[in-house]
Protein backbone atom coordinates (compact mmCIF):
# COMPACT_ATOMS: atom_id res chain seq x y z
CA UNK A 1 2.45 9.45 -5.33
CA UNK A 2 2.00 6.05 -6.18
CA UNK A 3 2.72 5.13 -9.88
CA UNK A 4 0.08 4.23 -12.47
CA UNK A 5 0.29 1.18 -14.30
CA UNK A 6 -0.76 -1.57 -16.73
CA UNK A 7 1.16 -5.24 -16.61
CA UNK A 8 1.14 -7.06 -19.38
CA UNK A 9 2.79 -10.68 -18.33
CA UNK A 10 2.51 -13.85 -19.58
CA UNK A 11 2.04 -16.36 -15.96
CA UNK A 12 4.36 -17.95 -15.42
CA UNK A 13 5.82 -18.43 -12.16
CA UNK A 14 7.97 -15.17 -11.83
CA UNK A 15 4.84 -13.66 -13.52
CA UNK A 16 3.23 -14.19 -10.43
CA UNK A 17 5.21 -12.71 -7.92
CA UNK A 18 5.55 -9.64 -10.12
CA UNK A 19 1.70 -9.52 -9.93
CA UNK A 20 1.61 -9.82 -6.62
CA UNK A 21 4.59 -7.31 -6.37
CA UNK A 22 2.94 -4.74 -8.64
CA UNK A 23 -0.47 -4.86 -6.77
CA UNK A 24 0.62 -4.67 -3.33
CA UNK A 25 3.30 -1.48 -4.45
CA UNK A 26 2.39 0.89 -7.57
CA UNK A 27 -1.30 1.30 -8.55
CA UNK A 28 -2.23 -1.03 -10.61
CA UNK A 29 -5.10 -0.42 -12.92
CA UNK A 30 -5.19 -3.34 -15.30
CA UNK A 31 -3.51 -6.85 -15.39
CA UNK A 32 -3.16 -8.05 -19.47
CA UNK A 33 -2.10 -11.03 -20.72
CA UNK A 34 -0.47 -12.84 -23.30
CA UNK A 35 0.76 -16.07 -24.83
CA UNK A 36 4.23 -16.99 -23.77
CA UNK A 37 5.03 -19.04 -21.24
CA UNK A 38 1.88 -21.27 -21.96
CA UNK A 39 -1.20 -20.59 -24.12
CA UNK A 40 -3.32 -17.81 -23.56
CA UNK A 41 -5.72 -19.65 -21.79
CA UNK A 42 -3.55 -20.97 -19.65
CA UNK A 43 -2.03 -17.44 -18.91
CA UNK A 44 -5.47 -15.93 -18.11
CA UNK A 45 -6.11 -19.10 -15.97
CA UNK A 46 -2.67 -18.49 -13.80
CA UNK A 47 -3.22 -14.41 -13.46
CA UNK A 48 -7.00 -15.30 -12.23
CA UNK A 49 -5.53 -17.97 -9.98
CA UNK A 50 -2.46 -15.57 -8.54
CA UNK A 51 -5.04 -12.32 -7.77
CA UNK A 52 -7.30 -15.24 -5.83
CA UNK A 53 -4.87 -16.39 -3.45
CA UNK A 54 -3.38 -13.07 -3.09
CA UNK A 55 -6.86 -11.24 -2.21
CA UNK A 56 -6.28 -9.15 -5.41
CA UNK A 57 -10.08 -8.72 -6.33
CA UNK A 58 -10.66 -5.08 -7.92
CA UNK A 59 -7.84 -5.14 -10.74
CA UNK A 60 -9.22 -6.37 -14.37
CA UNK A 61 -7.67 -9.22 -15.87
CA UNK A 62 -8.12 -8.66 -19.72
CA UNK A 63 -6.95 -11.40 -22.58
CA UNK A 64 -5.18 -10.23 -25.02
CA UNK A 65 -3.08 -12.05 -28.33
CA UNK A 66 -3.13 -15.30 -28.19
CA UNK A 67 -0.23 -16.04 -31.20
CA UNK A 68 2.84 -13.65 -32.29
CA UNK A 69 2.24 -10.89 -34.70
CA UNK A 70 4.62 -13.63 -37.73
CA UNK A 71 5.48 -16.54 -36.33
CA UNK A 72 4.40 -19.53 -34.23
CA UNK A 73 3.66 -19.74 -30.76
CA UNK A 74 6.86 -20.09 -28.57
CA UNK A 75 6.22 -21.78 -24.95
CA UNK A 76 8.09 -22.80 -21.78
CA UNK A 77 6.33 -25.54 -20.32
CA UNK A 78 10.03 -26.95 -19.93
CA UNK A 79 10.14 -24.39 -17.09
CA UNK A 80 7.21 -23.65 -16.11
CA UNK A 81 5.42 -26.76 -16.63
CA UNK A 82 1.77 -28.10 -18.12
CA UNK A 83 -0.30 -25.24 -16.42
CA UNK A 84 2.34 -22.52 -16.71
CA UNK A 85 2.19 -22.32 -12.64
CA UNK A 86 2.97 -26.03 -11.82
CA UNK A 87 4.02 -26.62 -8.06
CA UNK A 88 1.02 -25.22 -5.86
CA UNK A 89 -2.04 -26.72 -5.61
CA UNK A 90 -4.33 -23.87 -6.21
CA UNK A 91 -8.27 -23.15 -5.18
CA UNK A 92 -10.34 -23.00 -8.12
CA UNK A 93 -10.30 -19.52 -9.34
CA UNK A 94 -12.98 -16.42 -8.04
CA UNK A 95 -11.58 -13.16 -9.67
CA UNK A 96 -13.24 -13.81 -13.10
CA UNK A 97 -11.36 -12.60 -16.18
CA UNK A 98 -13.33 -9.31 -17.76
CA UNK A 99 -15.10 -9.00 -20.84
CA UNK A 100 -12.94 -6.72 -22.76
CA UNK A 101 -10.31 -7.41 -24.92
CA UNK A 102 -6.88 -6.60 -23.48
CA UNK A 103 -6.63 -3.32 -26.18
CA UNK A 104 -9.99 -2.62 -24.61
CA UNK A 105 -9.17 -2.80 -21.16
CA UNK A 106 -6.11 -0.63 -22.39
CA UNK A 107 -7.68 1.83 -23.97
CA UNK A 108 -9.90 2.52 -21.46
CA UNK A 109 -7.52 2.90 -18.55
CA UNK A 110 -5.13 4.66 -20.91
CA UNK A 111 -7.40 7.54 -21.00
CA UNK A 112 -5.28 8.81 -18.12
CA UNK A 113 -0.77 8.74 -18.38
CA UNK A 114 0.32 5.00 -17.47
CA UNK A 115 3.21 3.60 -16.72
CA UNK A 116 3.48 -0.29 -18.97
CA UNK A 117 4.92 -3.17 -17.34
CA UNK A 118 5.76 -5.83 -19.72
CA UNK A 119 6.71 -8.79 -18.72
CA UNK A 120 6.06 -11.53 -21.22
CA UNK A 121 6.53 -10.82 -25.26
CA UNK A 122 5.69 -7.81 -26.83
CA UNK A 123 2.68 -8.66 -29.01
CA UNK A 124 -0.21 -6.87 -26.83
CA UNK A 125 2.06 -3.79 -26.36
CA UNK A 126 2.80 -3.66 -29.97
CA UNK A 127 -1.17 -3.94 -30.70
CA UNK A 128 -1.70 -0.73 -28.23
CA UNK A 129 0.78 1.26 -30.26
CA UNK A 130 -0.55 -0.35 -33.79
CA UNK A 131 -3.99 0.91 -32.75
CA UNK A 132 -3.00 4.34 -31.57
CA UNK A 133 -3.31 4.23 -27.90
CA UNK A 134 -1.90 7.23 -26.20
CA UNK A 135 -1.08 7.75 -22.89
CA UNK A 136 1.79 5.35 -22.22
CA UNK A 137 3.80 7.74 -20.41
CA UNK A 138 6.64 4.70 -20.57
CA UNK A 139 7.24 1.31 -20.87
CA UNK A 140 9.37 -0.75 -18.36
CA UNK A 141 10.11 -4.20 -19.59
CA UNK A 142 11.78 -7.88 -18.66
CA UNK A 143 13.17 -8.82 -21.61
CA UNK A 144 16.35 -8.64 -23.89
CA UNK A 145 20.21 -8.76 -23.00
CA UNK A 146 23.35 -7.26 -23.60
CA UNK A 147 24.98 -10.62 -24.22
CA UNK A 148 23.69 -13.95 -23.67
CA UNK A 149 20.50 -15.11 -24.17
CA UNK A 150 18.24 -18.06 -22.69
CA UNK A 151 16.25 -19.73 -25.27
CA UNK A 152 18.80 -18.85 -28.24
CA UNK A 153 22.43 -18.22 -27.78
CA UNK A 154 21.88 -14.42 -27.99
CA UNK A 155 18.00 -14.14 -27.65
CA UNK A 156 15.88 -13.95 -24.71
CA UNK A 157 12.69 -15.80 -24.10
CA UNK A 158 10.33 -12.74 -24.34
CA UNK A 159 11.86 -11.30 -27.21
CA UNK A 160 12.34 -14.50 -29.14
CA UNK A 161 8.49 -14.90 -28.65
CA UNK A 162 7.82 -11.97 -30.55
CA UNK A 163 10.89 -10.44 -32.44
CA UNK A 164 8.66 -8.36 -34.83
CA UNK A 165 6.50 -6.73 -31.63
CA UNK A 166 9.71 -6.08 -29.75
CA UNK A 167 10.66 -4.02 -33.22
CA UNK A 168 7.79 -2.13 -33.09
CA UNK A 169 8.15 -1.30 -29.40
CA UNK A 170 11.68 -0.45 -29.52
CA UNK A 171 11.03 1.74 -31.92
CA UNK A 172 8.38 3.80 -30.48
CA UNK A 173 10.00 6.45 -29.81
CA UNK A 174 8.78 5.66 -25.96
CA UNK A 175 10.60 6.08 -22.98
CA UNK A 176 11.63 2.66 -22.56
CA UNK A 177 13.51 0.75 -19.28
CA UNK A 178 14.84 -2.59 -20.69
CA UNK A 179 15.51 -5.36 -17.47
CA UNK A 180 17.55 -7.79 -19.24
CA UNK A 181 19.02 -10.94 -18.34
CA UNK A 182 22.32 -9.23 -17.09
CA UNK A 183 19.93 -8.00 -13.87
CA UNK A 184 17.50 -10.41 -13.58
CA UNK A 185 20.36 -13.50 -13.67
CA UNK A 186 21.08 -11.54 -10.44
CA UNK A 187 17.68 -11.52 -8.45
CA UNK A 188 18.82 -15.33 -7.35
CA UNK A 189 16.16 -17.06 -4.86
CA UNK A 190 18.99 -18.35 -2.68
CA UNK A 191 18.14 -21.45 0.09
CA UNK A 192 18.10 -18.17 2.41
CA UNK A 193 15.50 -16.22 0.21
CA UNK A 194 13.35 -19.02 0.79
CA UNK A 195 13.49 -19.64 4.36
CA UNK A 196 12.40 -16.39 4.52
CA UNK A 197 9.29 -16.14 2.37
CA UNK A 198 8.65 -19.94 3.94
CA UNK A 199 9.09 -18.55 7.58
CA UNK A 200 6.24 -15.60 7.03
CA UNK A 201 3.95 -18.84 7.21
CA UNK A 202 0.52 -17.43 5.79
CA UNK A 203 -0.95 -19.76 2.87
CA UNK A 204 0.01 -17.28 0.46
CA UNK A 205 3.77 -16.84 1.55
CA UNK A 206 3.45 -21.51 1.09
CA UNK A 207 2.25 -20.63 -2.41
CA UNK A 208 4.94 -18.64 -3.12
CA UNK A 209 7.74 -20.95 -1.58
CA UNK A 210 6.01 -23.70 -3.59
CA UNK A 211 6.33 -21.83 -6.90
CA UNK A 212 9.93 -21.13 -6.53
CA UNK A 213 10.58 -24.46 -5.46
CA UNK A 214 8.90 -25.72 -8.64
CA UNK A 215 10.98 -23.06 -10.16
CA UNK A 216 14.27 -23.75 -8.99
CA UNK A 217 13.76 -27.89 -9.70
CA UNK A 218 13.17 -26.69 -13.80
CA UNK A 219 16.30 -24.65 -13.19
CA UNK A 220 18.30 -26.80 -11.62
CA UNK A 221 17.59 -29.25 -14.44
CA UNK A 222 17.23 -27.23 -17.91
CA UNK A 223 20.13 -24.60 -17.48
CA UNK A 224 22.33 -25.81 -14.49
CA UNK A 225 21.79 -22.83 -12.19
CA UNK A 226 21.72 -23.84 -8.77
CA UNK A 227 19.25 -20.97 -7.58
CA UNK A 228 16.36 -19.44 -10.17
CA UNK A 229 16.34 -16.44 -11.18
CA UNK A 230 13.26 -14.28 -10.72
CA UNK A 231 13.32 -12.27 -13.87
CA UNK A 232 10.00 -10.96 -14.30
CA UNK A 233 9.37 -8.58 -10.47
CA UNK A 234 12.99 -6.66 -11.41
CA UNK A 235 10.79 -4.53 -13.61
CA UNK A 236 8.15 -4.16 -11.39
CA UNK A 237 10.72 -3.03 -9.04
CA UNK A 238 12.61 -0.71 -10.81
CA UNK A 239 9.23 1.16 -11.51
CA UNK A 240 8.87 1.03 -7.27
CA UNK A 241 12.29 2.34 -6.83
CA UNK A 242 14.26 3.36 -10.39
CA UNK A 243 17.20 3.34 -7.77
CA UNK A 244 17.28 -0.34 -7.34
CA UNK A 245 18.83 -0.72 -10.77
CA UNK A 246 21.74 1.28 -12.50
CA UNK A 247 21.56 1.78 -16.74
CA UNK A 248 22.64 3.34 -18.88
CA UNK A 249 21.05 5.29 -21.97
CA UNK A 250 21.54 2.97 -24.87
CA UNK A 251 20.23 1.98 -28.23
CA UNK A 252 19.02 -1.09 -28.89
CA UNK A 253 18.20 -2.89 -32.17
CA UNK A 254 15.73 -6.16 -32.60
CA UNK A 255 17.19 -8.57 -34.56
CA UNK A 256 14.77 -10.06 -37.40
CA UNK A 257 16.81 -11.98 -39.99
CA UNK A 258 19.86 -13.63 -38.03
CA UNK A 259 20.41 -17.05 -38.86
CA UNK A 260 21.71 -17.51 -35.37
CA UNK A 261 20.87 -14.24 -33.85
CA UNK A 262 17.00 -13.87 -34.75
CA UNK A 263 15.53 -12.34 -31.31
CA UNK A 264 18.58 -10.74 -29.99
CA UNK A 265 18.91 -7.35 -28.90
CA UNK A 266 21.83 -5.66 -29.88
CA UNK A 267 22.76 -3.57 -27.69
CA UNK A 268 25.28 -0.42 -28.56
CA UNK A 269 27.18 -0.66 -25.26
CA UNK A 270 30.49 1.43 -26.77
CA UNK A 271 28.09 3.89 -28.64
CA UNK A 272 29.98 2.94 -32.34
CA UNK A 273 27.16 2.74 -34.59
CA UNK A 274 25.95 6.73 -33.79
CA UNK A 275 22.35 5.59 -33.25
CA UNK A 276 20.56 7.44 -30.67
CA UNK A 277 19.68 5.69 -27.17
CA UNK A 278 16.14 4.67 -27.57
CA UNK A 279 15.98 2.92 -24.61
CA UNK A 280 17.46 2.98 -20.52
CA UNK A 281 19.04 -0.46 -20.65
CA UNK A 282 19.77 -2.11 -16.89
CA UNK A 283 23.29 -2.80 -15.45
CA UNK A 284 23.19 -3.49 -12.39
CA UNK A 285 20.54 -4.58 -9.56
CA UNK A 286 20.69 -3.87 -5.96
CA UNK A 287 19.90 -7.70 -5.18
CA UNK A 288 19.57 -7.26 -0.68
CA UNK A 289 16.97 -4.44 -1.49
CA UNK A 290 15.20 -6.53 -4.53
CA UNK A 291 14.23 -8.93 -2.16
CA UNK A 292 13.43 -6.88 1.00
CA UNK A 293 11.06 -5.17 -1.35
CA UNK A 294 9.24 -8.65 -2.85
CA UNK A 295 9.69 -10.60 0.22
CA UNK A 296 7.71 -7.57 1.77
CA UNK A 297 4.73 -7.72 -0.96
CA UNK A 298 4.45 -11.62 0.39
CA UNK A 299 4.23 -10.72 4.00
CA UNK A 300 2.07 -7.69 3.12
């Protein structure tokens, strides 16, 4: 039976594909976004534009917070550019965003057990559980680390965003799947990755190859990595198949106050502060059967 779900992303260009993933794999009820990688505007825009070109026309696309829950806005338009989905030149929008809020849209399709996809920071997840929404049977999310972050030494974009809604997530009490940057940093799109999507030669399959060209250029040139990583459809995919990743059962702490270390998630890997696991952190990522699975949601 095809899984239920709600993703909550922040578009983005790995955003996108984990749309497009999600949609074409699981059943997916509701698309919500967020401020992150751009504005919120900008992020409604770019999940409008990806359901267009992808022929994704009967999912609502809600808009949800538009600033962290106690601090100012954090963006990556060093990566992802002015639009949040620089590269592609895409058709003006037809799948309109709807009327609800993103807790509305929420609540309503949480009326029935949902999986949660998060993909961008934590505020509009945080704001279901704030305002009581049952229902969330879990909550599967790209974000965090076990070591190194991305925008801080030790903090991950997503999480940095939003430290305080990542506190309130982790501790939930949820079933929660944390993709980190130790899997994602693995789900490389090699020259040979895109051959492939660029062989499948529909428009959609160019708009892909376009994005991750876009997105390997701000790689190549912020962090050095030769390939990009495509963080964000590891989730996605480890709700399609939980055997595509290994984890572990871990607990995992939001830092607030750090100095240095504000964002990160510490991570008990040797179990030596006694706290429960509160969360099934990811290890390891079956990277051949990552990509047969999104390369298949392009060709689809």
């Amino acid at each position: 039976m095809t899984t239920r779900v709600i993703l909550d992303c922040d578009p983005g260009h790995d955003d996108a594909l984990a749309i497009l993933l999600a949609a074409r794999r699981l059943d997916l009820r509701a698309i919500t976004t967020v401020a992150g990688n751009q504005t919120l505007a900008r992020t409604t825009l770019n999940a409008r534009r990806m359901c267009t070109v992808a022929g994704i026309t009967d999912v609502p696309i809600a808009a949800g917070a538009d600033q962290p829950l106690a601090q100012d806005p954090l963006h990556a338009g060093e990566i992802h550019g002015e639009s949040g989905l620089d590269g592609p030149d895409f058709p003006p929008p037809t799948v309109d965003a709807d009327p609800r809020t993103a807790l509305q849209l929420a609540s309503d399709v949480l009326r029935e057990p949902t999986t949660v996809i998060a993909t961008g920071p934590l505020t509009n997840v945080a704001t279901f559980l704030q305002n009581g929404v049952g229902n969330i049977d879990r909550i599967v999310l790209m974000g965090g680390s076990t070591g190194r972050g991305n925008m801080a030494p030790l903090a991950e974009f997503n999480i940095l965003a939003d430290p305080e809604a990542a506190d309130i997530v982790f501790r939930s009490g949820l079933p929660i799947t944390m993709c980190g940057l130790d899997v994602t940093h693995r789900a490389l799109a090699t020259p040979p990755v895109l051959r492939r999507i660029q062989q499948i030669g529909t428009p959609l399959a160019g708009i892909c190859h376009d994005l991750l060209t876009y997105f390997a250029d701000s790689y190549r040139a912020y962090f050095g990595f030769e390939s990009p990583p495509l963080h964000d459809p590891v989730a996605v995919a480890a709700v399609i198949d939980p055997t595509i990743i290994s984890a572990r059962p871990l607990n995992v702490e939001i830092e607030l106050t750090g100095t240095h270390t504000r964002g990160a998630t510490v991570v008990d890997l040797d179990r030596v502060t006694g706290r429960k696991p509160n969360a099934l952190v990811a290890t390891g990522l079956d990277v051949d059967r990552f990509w047969d699975l999104m390369i298949g949601a392009v060709e689809q």
